[in-house]
PDB file of N, CA and C in Angstrom:
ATOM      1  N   UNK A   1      83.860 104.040  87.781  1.00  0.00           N
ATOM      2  CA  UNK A   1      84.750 104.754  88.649  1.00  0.00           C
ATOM      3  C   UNK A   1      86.080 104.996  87.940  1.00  0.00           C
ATOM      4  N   UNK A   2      86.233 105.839  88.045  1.00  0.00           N
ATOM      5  CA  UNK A   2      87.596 106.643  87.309  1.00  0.00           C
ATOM      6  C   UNK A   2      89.146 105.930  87.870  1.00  0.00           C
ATOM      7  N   UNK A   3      89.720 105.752  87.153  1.00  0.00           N
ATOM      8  CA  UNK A   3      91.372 105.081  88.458  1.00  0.00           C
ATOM      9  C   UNK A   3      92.041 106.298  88.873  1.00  0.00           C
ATOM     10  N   UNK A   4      92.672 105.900  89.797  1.00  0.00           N
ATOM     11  CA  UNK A   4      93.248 106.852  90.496  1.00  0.00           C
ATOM     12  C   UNK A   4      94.965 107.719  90.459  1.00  0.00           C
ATOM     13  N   UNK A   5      95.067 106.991  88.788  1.00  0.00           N
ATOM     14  CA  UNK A   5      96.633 107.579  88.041  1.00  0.00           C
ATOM     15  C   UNK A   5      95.795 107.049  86.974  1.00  0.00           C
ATOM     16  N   UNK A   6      95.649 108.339  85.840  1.00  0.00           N
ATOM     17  CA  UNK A   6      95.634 108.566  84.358  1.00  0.00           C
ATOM     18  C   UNK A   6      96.340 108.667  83.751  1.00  0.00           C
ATOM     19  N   UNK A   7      96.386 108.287  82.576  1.00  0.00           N
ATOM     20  CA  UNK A   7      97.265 108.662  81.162  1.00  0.00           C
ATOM     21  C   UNK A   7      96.441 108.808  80.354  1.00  0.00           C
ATOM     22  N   UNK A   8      97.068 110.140  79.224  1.00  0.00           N
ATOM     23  CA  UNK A   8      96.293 110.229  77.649  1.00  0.00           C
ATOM     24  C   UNK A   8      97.568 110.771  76.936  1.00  0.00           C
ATOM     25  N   UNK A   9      97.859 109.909  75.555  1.00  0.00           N
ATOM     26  CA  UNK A   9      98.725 110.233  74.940  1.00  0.00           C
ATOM     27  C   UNK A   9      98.482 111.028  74.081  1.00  0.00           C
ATOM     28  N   UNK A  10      99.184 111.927  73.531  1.00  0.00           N
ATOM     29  CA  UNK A  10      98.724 112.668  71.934  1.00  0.00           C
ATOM     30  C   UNK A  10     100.003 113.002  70.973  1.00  0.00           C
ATOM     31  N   UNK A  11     100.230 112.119  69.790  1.00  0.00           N
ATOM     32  CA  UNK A  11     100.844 112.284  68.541  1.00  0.00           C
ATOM     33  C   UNK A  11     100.891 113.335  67.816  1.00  0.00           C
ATOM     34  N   UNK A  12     101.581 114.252  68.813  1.00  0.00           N
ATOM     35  CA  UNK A  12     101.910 115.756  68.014  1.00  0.00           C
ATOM     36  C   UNK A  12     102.211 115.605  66.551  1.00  0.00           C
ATOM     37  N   UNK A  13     102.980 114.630  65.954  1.00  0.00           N
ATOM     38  CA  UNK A  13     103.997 114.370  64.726  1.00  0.00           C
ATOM     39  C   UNK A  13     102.304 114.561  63.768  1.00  0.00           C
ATOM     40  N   UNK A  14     100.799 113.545  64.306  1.00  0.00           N
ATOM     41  CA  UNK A  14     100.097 113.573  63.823  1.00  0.00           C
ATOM     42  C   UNK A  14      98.560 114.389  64.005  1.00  0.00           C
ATOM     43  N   UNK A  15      98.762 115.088  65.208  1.00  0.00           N
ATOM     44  CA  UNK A  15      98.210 115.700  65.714  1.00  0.00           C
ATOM     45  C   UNK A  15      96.495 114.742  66.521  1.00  0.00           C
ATOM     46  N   UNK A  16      96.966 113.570  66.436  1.00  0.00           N
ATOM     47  CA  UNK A  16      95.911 112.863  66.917  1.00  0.00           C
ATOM     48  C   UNK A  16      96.532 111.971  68.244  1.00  0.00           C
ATOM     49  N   UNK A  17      95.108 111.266  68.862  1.00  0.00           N
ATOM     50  CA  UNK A  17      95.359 110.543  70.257  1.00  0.00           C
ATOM     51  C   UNK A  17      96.819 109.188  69.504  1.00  0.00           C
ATOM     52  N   UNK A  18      97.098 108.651  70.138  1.00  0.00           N
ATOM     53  CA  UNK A  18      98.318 107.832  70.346  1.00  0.00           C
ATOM     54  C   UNK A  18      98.050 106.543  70.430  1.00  0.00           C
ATOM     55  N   UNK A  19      97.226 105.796  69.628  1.00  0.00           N
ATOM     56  CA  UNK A  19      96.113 104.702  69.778  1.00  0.00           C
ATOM     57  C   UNK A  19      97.358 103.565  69.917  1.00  0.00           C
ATOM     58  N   UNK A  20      97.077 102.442  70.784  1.00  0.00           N
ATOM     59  CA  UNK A  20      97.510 101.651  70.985  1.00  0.00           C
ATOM     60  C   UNK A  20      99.140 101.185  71.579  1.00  0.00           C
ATOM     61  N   UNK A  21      99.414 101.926  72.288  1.00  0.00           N
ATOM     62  CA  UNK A  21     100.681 102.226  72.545  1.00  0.00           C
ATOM     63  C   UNK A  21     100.625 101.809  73.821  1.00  0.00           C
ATOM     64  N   UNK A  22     101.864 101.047  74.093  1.00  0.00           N
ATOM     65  CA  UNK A  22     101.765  99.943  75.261  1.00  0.00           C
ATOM     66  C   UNK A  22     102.026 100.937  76.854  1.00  0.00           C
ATOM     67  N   UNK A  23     101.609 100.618  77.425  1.00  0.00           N
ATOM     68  CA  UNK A  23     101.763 101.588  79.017  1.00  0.00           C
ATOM     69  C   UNK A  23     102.252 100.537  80.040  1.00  0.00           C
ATOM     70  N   UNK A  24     103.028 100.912  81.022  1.00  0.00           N
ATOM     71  CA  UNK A  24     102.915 100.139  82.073  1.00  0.00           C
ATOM     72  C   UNK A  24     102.947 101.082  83.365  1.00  0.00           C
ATOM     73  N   UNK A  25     102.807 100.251  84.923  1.00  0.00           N
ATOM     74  CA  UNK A  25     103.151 101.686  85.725  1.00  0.00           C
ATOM     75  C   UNK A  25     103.099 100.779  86.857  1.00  0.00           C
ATOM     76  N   UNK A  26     104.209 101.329  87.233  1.00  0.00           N
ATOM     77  CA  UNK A  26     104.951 101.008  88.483  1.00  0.00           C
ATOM     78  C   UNK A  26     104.857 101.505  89.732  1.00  0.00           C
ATOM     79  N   UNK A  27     104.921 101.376  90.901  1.00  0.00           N
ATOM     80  CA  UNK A  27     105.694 102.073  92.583  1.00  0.00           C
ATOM     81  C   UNK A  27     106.306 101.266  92.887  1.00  0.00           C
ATOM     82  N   UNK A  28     107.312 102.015  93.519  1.00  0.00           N
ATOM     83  CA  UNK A  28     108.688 101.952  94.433  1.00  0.00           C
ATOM     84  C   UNK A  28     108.283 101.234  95.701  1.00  0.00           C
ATOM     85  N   UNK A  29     108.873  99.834  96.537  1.00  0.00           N
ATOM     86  CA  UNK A  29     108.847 100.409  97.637  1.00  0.00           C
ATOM     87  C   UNK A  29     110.182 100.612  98.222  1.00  0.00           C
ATOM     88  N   UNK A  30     110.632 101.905  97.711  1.00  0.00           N
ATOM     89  CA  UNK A  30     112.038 102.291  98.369  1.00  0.00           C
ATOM     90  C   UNK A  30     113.419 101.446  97.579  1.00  0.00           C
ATOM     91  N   UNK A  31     113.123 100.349  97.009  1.00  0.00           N
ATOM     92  CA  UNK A  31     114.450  99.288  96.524  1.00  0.00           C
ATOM     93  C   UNK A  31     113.806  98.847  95.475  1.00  0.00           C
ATOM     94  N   UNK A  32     112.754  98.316  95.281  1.00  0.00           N
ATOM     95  CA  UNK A  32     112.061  97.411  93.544  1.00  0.00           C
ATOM     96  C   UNK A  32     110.901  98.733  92.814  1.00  0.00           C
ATOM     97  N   UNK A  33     111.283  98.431  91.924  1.00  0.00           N
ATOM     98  CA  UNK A  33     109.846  98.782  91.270  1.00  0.00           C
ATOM     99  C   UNK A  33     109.230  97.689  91.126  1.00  0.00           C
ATOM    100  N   UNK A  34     107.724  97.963  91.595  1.00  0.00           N
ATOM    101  CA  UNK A  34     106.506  97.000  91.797  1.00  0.00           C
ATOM    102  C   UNK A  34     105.463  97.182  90.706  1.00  0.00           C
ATOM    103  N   UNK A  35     105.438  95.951  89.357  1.00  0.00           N
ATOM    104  CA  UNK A  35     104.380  96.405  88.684  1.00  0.00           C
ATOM    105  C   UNK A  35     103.041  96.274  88.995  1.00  0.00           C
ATOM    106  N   UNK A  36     102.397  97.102  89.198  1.00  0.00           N
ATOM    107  CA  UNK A  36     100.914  97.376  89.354  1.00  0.00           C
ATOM    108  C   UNK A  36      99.788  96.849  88.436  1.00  0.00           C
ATOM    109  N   UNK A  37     100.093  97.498  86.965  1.00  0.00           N
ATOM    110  CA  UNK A  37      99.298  97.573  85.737  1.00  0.00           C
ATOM    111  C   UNK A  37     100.047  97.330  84.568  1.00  0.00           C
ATOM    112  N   UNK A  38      99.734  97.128  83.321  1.00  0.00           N
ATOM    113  CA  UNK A  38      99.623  97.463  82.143  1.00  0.00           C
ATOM    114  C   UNK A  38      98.268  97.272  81.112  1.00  0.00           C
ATOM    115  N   UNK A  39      99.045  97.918  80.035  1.00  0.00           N
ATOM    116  CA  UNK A  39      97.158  98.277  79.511  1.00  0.00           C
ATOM    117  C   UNK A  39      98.000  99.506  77.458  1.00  0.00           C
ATOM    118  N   UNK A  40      96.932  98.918  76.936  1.00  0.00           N
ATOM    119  CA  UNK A  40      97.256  99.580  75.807  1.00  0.00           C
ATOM    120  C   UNK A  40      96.230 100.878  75.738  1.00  0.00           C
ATOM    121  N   UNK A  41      96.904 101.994  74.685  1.00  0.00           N
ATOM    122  CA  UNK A  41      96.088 103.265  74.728  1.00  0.00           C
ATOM    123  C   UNK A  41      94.986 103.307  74.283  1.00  0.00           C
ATOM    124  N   UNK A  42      94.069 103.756  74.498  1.00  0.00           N
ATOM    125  CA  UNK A  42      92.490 103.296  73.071  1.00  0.00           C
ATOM    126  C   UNK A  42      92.419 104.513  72.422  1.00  0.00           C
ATOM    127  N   UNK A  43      91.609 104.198  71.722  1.00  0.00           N
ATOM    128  CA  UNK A  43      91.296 105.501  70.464  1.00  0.00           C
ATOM    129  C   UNK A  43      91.249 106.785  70.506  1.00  0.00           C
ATOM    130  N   UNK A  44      91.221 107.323  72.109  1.00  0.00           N
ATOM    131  CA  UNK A  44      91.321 108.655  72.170  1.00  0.00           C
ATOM    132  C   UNK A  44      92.632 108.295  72.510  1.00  0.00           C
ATOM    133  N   UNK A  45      93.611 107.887  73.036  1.00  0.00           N
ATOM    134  CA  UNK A  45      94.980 107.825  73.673  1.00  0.00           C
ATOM    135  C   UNK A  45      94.813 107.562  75.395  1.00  0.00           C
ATOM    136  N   UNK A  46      93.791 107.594  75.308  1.00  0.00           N
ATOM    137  CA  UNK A  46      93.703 107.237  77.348  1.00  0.00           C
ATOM    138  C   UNK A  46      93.156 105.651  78.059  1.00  0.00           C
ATOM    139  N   UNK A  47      94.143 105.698  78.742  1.00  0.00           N
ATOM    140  CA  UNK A  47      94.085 104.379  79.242  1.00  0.00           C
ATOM    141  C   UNK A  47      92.867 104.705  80.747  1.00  0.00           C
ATOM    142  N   UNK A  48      91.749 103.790  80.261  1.00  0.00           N
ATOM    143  CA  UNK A  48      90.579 103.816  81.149  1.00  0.00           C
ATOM    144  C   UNK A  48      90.685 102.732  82.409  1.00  0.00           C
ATOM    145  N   UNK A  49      90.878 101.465  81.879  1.00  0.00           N
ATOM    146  CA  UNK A  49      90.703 100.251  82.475  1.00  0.00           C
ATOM    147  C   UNK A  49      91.497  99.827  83.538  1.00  0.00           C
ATOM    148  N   UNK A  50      92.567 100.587  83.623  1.00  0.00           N
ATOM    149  CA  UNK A  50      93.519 100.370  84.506  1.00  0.00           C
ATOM    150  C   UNK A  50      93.704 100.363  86.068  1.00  0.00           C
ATOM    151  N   UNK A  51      93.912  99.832  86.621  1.00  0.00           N
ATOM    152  CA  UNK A  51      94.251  99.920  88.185  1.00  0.00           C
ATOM    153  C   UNK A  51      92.821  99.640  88.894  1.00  0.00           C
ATOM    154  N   UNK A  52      92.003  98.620  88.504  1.00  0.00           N
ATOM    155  CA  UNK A  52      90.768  98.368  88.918  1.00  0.00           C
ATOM    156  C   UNK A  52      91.371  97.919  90.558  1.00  0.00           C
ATOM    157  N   UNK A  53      90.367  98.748  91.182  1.00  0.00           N
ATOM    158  CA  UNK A  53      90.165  98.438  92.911  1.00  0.00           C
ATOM    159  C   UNK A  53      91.450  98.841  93.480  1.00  0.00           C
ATOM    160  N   UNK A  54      92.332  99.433  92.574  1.00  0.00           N
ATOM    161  CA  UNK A  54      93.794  99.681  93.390  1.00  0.00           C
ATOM    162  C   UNK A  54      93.505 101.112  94.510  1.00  0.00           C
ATOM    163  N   UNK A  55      93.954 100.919  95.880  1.00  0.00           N
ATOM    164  CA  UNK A  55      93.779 101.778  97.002  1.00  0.00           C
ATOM    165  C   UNK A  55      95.493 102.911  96.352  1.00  0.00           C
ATOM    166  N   UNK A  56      95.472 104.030  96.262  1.00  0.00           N
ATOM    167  CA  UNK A  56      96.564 104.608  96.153  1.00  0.00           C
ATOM    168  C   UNK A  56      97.454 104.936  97.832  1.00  0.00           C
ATOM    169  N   UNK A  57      98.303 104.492  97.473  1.00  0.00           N
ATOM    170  CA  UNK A  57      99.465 104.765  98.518  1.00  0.00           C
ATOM    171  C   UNK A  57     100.109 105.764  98.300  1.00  0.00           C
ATOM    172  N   UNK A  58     100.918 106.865  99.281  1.00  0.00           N
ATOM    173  CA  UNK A  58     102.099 108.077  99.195  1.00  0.00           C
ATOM    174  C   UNK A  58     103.335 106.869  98.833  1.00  0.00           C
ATOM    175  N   UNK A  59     103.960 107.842  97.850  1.00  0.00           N
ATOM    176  CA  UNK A  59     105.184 107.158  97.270  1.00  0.00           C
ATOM    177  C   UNK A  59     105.652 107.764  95.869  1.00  0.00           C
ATOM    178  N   UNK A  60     106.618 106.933  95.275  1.00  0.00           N
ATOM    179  CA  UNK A  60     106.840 107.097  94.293  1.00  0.00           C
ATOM    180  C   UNK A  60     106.575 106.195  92.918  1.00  0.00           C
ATOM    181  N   UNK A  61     105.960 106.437  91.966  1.00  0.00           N
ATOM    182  CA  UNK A  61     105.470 105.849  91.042  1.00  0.00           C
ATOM    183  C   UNK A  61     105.746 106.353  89.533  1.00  0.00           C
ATOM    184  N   UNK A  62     105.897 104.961  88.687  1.00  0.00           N
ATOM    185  CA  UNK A  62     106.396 105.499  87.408  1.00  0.00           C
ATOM    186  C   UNK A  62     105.777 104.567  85.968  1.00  0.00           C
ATOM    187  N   UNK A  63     105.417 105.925  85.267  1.00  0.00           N
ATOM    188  CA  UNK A  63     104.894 105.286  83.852  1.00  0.00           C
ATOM    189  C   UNK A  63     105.663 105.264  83.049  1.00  0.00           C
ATOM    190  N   UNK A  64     105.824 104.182  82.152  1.00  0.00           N
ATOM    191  CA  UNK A  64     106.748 103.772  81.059  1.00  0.00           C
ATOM    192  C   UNK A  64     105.846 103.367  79.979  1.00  0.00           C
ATOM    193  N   UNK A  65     105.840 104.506  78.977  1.00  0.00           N
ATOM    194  CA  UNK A  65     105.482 104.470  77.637  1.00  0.00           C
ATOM    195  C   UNK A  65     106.466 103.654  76.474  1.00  0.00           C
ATOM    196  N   UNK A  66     106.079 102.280  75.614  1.00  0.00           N
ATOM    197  CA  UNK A  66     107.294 102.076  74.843  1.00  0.00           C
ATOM    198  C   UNK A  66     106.599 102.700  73.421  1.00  0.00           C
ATOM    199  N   UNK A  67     107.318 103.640  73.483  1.00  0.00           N
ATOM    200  CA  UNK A  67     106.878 104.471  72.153  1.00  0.00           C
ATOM    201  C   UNK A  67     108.141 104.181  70.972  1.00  0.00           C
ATOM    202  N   UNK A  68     109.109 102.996  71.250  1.00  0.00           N
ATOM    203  CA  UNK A  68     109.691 102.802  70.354  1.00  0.00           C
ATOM    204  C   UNK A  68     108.600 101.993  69.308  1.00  0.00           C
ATOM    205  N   UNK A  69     107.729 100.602  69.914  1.00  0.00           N
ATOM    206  CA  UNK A  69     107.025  99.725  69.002  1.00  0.00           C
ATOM    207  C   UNK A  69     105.837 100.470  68.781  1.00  0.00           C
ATOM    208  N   UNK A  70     105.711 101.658  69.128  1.00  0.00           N
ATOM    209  CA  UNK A  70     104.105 102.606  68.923  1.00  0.00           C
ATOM    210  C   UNK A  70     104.424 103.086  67.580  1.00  0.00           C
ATOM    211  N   UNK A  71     106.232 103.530  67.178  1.00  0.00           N
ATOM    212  CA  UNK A  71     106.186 104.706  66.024  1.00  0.00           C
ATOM    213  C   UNK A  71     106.707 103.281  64.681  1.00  0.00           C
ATOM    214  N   UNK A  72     107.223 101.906  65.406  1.00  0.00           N
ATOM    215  CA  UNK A  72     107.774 101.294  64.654  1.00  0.00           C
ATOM    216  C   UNK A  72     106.338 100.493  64.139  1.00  0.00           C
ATOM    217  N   UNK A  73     105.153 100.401  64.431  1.00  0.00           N
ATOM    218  CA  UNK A  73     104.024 100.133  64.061  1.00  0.00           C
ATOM    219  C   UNK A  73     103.824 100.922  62.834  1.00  0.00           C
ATOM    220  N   UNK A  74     103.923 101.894  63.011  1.00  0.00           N
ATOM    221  CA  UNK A  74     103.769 103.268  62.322  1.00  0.00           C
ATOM    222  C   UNK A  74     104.502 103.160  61.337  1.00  0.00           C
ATOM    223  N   UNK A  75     105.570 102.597  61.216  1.00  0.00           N
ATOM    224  CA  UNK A  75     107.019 102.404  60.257  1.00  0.00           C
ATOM    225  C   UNK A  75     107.859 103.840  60.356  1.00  0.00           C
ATOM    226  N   UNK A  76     107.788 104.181  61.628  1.00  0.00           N
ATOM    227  CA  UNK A  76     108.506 105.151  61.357  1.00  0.00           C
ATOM    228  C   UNK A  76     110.046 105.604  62.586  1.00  0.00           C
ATOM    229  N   UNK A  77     110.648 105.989  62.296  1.00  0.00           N
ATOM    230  CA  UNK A  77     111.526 105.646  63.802  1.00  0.00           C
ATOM    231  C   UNK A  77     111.773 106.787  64.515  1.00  0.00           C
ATOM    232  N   UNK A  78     111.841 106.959  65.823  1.00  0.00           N
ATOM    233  CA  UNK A  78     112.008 107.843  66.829  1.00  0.00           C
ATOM    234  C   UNK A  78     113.367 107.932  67.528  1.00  0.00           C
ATOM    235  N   UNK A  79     113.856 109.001  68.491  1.00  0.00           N
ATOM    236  CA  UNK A  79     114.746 108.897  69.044  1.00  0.00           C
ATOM    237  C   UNK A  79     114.774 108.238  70.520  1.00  0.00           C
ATOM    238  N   UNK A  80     113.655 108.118  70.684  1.00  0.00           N
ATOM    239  CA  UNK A  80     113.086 107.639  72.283  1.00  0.00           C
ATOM    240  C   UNK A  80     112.650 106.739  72.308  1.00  0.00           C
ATOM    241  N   UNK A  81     113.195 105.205  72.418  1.00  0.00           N
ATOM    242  CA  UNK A  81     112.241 104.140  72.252  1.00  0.00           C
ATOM    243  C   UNK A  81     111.394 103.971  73.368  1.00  0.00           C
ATOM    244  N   UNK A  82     111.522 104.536  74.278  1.00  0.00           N
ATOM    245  CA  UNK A  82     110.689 104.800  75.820  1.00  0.00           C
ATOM    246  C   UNK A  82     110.935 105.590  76.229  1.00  0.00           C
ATOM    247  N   UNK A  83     109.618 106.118  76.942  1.00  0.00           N
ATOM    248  CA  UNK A  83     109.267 107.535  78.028  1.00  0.00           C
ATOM    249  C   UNK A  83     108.880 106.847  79.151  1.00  0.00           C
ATOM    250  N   UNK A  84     109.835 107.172  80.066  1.00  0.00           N
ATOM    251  CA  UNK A  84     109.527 106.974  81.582  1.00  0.00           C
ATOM    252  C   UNK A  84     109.364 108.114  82.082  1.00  0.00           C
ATOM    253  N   UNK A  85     107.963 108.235  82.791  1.00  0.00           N
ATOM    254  CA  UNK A  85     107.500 109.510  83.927  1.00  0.00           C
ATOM    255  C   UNK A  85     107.595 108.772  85.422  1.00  0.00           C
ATOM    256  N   UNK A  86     108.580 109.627  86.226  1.00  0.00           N
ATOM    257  CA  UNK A  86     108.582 108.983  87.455  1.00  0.00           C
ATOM    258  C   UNK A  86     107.620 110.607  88.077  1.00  0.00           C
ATOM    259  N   UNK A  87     106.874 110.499  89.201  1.00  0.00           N
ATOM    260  CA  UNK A  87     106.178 111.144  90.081  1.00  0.00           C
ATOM    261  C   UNK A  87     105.874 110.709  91.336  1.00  0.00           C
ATOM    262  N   UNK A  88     105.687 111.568  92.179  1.00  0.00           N
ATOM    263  CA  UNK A  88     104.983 111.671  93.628  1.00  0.00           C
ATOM    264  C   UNK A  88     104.049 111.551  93.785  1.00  0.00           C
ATOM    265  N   UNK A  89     103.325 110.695  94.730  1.00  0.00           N
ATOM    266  CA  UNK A  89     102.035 111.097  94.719  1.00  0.00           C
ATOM    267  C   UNK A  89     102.214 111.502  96.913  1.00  0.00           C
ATOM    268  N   UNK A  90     101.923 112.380  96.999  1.00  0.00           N
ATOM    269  CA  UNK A  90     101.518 112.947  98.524  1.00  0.00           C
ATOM    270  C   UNK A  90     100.134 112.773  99.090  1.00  0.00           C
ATOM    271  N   UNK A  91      99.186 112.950  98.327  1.00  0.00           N
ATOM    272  CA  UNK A  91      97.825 113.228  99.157  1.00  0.00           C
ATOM    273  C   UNK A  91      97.106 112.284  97.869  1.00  0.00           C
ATOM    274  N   UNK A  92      96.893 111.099  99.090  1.00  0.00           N
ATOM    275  CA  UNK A  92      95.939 110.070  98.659  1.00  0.00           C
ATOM    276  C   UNK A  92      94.555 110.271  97.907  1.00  0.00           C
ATOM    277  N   UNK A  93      93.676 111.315  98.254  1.00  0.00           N
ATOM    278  CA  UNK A  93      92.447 111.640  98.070  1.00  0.00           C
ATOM    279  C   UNK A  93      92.359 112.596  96.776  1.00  0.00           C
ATOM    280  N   UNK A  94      93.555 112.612  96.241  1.00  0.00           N
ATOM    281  CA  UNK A  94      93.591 113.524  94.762  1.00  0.00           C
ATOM    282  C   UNK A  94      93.637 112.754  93.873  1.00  0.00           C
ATOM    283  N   UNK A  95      93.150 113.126  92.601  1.00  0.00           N
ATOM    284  CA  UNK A  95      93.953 112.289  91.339  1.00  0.00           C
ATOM    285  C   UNK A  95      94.718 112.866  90.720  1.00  0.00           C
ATOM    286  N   UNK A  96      95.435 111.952  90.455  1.00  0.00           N
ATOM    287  CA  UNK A  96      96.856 112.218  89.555  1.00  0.00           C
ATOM    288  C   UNK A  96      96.322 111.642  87.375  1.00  0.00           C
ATOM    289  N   UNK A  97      96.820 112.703  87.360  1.00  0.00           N
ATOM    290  CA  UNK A  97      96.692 112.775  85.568  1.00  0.00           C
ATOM    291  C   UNK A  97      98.562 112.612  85.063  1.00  0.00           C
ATOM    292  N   UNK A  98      98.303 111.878  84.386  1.00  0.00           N
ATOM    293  CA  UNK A  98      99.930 112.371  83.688  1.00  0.00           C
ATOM    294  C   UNK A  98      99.650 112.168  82.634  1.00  0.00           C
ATOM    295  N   UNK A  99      99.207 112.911  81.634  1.00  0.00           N
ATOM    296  CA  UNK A  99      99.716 113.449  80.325  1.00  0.00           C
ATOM    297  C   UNK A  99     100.955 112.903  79.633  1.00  0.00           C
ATOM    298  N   UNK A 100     100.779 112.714  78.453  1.00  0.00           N
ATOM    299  CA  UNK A 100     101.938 112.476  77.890  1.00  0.00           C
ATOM    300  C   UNK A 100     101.841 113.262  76.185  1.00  0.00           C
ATOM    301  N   UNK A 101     102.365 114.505  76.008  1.00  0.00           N
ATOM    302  CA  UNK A 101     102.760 114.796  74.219  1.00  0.00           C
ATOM    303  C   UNK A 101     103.651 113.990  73.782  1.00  0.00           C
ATOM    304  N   UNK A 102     103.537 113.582  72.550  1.00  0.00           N
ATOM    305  CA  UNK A 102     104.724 112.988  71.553  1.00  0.00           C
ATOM    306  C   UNK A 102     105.111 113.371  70.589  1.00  0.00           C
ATOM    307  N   UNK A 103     106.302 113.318  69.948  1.00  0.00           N
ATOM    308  CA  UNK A 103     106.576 113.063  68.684  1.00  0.00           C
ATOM    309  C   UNK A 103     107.607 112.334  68.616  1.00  0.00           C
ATOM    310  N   UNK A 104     108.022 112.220  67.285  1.00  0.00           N
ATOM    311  CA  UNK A 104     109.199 111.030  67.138  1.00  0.00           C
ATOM    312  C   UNK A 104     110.627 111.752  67.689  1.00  0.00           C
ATOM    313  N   UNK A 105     110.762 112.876  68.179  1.00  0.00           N
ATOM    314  CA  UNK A 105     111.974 113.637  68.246  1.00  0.00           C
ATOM    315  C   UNK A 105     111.709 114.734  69.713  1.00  0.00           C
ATOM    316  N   UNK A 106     111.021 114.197  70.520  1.00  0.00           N
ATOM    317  CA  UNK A 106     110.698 114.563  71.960  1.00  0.00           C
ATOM    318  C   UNK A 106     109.132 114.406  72.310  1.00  0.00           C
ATOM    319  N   UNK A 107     109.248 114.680  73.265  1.00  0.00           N
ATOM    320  CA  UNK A 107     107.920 114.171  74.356  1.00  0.00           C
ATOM    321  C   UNK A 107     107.877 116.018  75.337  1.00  0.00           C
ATOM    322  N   UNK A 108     106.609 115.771  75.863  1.00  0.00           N
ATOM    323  CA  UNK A 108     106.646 116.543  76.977  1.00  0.00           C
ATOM    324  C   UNK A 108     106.031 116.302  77.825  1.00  0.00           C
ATOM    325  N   UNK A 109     105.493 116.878  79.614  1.00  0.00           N
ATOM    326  CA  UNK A 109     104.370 115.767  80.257  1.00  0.00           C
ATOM    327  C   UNK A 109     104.052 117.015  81.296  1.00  0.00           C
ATOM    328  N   UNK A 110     102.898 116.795  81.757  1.00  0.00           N
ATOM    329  CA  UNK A 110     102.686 118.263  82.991  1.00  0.00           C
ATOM    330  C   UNK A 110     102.108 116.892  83.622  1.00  0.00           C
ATOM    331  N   UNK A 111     101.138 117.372  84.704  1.00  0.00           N
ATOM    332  CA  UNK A 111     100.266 117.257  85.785  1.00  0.00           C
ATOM    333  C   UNK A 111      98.877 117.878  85.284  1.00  0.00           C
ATOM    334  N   UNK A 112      98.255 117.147  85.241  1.00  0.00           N
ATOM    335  CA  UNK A 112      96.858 117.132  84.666  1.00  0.00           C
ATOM    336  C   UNK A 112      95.542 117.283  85.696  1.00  0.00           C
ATOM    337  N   UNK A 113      94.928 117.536  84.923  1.00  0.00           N
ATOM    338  CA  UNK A 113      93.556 117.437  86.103  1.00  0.00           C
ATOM    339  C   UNK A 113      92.784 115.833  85.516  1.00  0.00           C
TER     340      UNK A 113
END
């Protein structure tokens, strides 16, 4: 069974998935962020394993990529030592994808299928 918030990273700088790069992901309730998960990227860049049996709630929720120790693995240094994606989720019965592009000198992120 698929989870119900995805991530897949991809290393524009190298044009490949984003292997091993630490994830975490959070919801709000209104005052804390509540950690849910964490989980490292695998070989394509997508985190599979994550959020086993989690029921999704409406709210607000946020992924934090530390892509500072992803590029410093790498030996190489970035301007972003972390990417935080905060999002909505409204309608329980959808899935949510969040994407993540990289390089060492910006990121970008849509809404995924």
């Amino acid at each position: 069974m698929k989870a119900v918030i995805t991530t897949h990273v991809l290393n524009l700088d190298t044009g490949r998935p984003a292997q091993g790069l630490e994830v975490t992901i959070y919801r709000t309730n209104g005052q804390e962020w509540q950690l849910l998960d964490k989980a490292a990227t695998d070989a394509d860049g997508r985190i599979s394993g994550w959020l086993p049996d989690y029921t999704l709630e409406p709210g607000n929720y946020s992924i934090v990529f530390q892509t500072g120790s992803y590029f410093q693995q790498a030996q190489q240094q970035t301007f972003y030592p972390r990417v935080v994606i905060e999002f909505s989720v409204a309608d329980t019965d959808e899935h949510y994808h969040v994407p993540l592009l990289l390089n060492r000198h910006g990121y970008s992120t849509y809404r995924g299928s």
